[in-house]
Structure formats: C-alpha cells, structure tokens
C-alpha atoms as a PDB file:
ATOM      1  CA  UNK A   1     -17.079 -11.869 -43.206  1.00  0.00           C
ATOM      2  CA  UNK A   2     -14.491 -14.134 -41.276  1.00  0.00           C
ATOM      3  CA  UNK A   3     -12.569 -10.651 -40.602  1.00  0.00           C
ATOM      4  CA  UNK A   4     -15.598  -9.268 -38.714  1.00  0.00           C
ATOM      5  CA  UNK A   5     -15.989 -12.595 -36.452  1.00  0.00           C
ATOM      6  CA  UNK A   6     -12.013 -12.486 -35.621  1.00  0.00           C
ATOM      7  CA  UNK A   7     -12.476  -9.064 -34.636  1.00  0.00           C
ATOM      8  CA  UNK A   8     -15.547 -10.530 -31.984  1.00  0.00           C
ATOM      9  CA  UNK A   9     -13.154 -12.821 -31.062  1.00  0.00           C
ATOM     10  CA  UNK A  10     -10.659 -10.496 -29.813  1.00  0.00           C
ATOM     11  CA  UNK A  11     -13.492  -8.444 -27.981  1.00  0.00           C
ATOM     12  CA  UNK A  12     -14.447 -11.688 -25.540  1.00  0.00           C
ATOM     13  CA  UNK A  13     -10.857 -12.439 -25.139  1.00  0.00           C
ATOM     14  CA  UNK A  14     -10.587  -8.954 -23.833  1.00  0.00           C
ATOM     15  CA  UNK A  15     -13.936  -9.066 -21.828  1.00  0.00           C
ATOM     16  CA  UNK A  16     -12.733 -12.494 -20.806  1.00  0.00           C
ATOM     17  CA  UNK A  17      -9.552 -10.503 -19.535  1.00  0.00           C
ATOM     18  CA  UNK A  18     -11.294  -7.702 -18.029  1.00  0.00           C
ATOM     19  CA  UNK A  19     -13.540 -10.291 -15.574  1.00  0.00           C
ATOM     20  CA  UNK A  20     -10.451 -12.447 -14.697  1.00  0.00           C
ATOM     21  CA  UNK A  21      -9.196  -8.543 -13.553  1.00  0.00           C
ATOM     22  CA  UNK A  22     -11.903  -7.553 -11.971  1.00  0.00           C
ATOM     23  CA  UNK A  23     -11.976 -10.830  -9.853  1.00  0.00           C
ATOM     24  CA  UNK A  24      -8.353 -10.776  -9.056  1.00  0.00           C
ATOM     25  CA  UNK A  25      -9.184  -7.204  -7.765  1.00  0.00           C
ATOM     26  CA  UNK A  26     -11.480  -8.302  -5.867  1.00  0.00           C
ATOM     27  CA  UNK A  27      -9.897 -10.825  -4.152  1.00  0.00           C
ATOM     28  CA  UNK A  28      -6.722  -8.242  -3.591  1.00  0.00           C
ATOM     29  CA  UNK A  29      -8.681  -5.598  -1.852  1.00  0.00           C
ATOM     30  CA  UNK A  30     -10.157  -8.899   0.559  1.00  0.00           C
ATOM     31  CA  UNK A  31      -6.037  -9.593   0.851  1.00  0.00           C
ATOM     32  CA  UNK A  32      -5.599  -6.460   2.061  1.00  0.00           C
ATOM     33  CA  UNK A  33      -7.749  -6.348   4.926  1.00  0.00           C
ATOM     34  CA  UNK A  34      -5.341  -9.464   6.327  1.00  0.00           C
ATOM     35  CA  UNK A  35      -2.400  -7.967   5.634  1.00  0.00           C
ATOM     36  CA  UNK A  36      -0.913  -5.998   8.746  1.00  0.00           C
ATOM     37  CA  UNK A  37       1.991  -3.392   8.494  1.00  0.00           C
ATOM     38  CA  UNK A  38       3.324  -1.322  11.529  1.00  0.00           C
ATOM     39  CA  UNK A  39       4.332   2.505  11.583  1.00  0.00           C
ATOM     40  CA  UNK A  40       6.268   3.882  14.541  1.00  0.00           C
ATOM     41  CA  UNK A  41       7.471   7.342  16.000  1.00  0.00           C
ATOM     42  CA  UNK A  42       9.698   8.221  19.445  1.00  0.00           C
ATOM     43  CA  UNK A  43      12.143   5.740  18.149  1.00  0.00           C
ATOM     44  CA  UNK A  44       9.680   2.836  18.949  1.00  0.00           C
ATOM     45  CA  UNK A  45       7.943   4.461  21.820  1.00  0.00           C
ATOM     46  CA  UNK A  46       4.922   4.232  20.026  1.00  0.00           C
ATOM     47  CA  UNK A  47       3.336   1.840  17.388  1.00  0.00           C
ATOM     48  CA  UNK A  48       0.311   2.034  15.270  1.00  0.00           C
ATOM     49  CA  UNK A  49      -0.637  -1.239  13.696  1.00  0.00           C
ATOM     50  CA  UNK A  50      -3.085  -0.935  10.338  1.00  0.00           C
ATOM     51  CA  UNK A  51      -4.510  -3.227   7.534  1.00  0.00           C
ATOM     52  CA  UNK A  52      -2.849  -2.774   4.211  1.00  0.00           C
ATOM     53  CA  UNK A  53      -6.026  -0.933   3.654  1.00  0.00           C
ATOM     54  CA  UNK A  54      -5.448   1.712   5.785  1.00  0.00           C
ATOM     55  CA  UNK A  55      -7.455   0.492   8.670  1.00  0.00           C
ATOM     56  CA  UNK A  56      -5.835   0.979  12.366  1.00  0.00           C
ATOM     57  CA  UNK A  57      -6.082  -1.823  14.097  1.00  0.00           C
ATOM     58  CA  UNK A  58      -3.806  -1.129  17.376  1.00  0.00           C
ATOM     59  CA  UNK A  59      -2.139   1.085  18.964  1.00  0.00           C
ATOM     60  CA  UNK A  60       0.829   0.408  21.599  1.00  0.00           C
ATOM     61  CA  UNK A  61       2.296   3.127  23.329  1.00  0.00           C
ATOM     62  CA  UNK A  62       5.547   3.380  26.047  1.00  0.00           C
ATOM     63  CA  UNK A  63       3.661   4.423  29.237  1.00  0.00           C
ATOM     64  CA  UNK A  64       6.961   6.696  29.511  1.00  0.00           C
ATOM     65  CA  UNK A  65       5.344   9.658  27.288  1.00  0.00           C
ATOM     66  CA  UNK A  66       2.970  10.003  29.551  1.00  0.00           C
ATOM     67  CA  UNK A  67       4.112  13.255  31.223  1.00  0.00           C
ATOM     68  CA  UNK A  68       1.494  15.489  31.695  1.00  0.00           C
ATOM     69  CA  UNK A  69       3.468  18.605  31.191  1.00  0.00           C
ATOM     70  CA  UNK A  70       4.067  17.073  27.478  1.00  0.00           C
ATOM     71  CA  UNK A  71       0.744  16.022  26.534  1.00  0.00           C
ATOM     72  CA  UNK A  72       1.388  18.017  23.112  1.00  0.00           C
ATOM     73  CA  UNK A  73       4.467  15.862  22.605  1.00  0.00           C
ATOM     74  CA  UNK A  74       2.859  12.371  23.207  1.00  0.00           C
ATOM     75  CA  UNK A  75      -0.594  13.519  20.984  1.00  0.00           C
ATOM     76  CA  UNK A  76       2.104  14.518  18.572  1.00  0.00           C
ATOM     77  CA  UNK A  77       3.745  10.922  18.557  1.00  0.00           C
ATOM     78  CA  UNK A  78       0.729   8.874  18.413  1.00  0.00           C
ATOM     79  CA  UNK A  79      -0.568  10.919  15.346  1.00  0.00           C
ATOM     80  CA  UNK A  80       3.680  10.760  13.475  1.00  0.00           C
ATOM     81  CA  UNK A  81       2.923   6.616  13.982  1.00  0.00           C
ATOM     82  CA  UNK A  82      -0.649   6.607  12.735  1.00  0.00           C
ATOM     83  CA  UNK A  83       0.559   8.748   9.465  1.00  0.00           C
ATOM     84  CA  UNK A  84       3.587   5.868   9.604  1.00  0.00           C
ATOM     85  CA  UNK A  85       1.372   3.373   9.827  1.00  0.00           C
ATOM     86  CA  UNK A  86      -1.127   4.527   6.915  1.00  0.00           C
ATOM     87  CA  UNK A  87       1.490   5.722   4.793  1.00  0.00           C
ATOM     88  CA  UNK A  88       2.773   2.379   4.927  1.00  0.00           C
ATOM     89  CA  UNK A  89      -0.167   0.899   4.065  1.00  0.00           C
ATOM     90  CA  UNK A  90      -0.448   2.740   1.086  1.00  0.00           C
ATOM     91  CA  UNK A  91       2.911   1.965  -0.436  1.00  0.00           C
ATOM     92  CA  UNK A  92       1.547  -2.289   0.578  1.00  0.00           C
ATOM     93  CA  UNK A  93      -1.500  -1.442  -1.341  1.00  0.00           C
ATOM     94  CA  UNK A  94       0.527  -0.111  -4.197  1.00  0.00           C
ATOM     95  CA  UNK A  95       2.967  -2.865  -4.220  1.00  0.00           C
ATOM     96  CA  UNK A  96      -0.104  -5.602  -4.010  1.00  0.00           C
ATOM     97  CA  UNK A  97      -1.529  -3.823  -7.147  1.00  0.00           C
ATOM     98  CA  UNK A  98       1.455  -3.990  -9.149  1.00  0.00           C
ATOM     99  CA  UNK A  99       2.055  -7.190  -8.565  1.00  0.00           C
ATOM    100  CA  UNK A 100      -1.646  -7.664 -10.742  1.00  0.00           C
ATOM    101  CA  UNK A 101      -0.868  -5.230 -13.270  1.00  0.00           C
ATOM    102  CA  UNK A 102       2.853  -6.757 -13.861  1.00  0.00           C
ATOM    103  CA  UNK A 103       1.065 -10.160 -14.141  1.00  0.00           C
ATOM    104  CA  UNK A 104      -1.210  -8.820 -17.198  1.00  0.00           C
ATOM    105  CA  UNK A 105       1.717  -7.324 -18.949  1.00  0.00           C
ATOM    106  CA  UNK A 106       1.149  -3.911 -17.881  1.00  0.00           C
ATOM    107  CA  UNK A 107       3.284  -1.313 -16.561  1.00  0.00           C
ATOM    108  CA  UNK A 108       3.594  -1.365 -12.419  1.00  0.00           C
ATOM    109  CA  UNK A 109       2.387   2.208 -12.014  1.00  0.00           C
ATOM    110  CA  UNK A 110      -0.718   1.522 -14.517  1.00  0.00           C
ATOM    111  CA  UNK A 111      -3.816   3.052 -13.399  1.00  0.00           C
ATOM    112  CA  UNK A 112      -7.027   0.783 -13.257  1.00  0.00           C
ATOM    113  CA  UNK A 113     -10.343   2.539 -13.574  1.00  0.00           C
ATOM    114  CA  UNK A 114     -11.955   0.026 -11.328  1.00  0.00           C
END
C-alpha cells in the first residue's frame, strides 16, 4: 500500500514541476517582448530593430539608398535587415529557452510541448 502512495507522490512532484514550467514560460515569452536585438544589411546602411519575439519595432535607414534608379536595391536591403533582424530574434528566443530547460536538468535543444 505505501508503494502505491510513493508512486502519488512522485506524480505531484512532477505536476508540481510541470506548473513551476509552465509559469517560468510564461514569464519568458513576457521577457521577450522587452528584449530588443538589431539586424542590419548595406554594411549598416540600414537597421531593423525587433523584439526577441520577432516583432519589428524600427526601422532606420541611410537616406543615401535612396536613388530612384535603385529602388530594387534599397527594397532589397530593408527586407536582408528585417530577415537579420528576425533571424536574430529567433536564435534570442532559443537561447532564452535553453537557459529554462538547462535549469530543469534537461538538454538545451529539448523540445517543450507547451
């Protein structure tokens, strides 16, 4: 009988585990949205600012591509530092995650269904 309550035991220590999880989630993915990164293309010339979540919050761009025989080129450098910008978000977000998982004793690149 005291086998089958030790076995209940372990089940709210892991439910126990999985709220503390879901809460430090939680609070990450609110972390995320104050956490800024910057991508870039032209060698600087222009800047895309984003949450870690992806978001774009700004955009600064050198008036100097601003030809209009090269409109392709500057629409081509504003979309190079969004994809910067969000693909650098991304690799935040992953980084912010593992630093949860690594703190329950999983591995880094562990998957959480939630």
């Amino acid at each position: 009988m005291l086998k089958g309550l030790g076995n209940l035991g372990d089940m709210a220590k892991m439910m126990k585990q999985a709220q503390e999880m879901q809460g430090k989630m939680a609070q990450m993915q609110e972390d995320l949205q104050h956490i800024s990164v910057t991508g870039e293309s032209g060698a600087g010339l222009v800047k895309a600012t984003a949450t870690a979540k992806g978001d774009l919050t700004g955009l600064d761009i050198d008036p100097s591509i601003f030809v209009p025989s090269e409109k392709e080129v500057a629409e081509d450098l504003i979309l190079a530092a969004i994809k910067d910008a969000q693909a650098k978000a991304a690799d935040r977000a992953k980084a912010e995650m593992g630093k949860i998982t690594e703190g329950l004793g999983l591995p880094a690149d562990f998957k959480l269904p939630f």
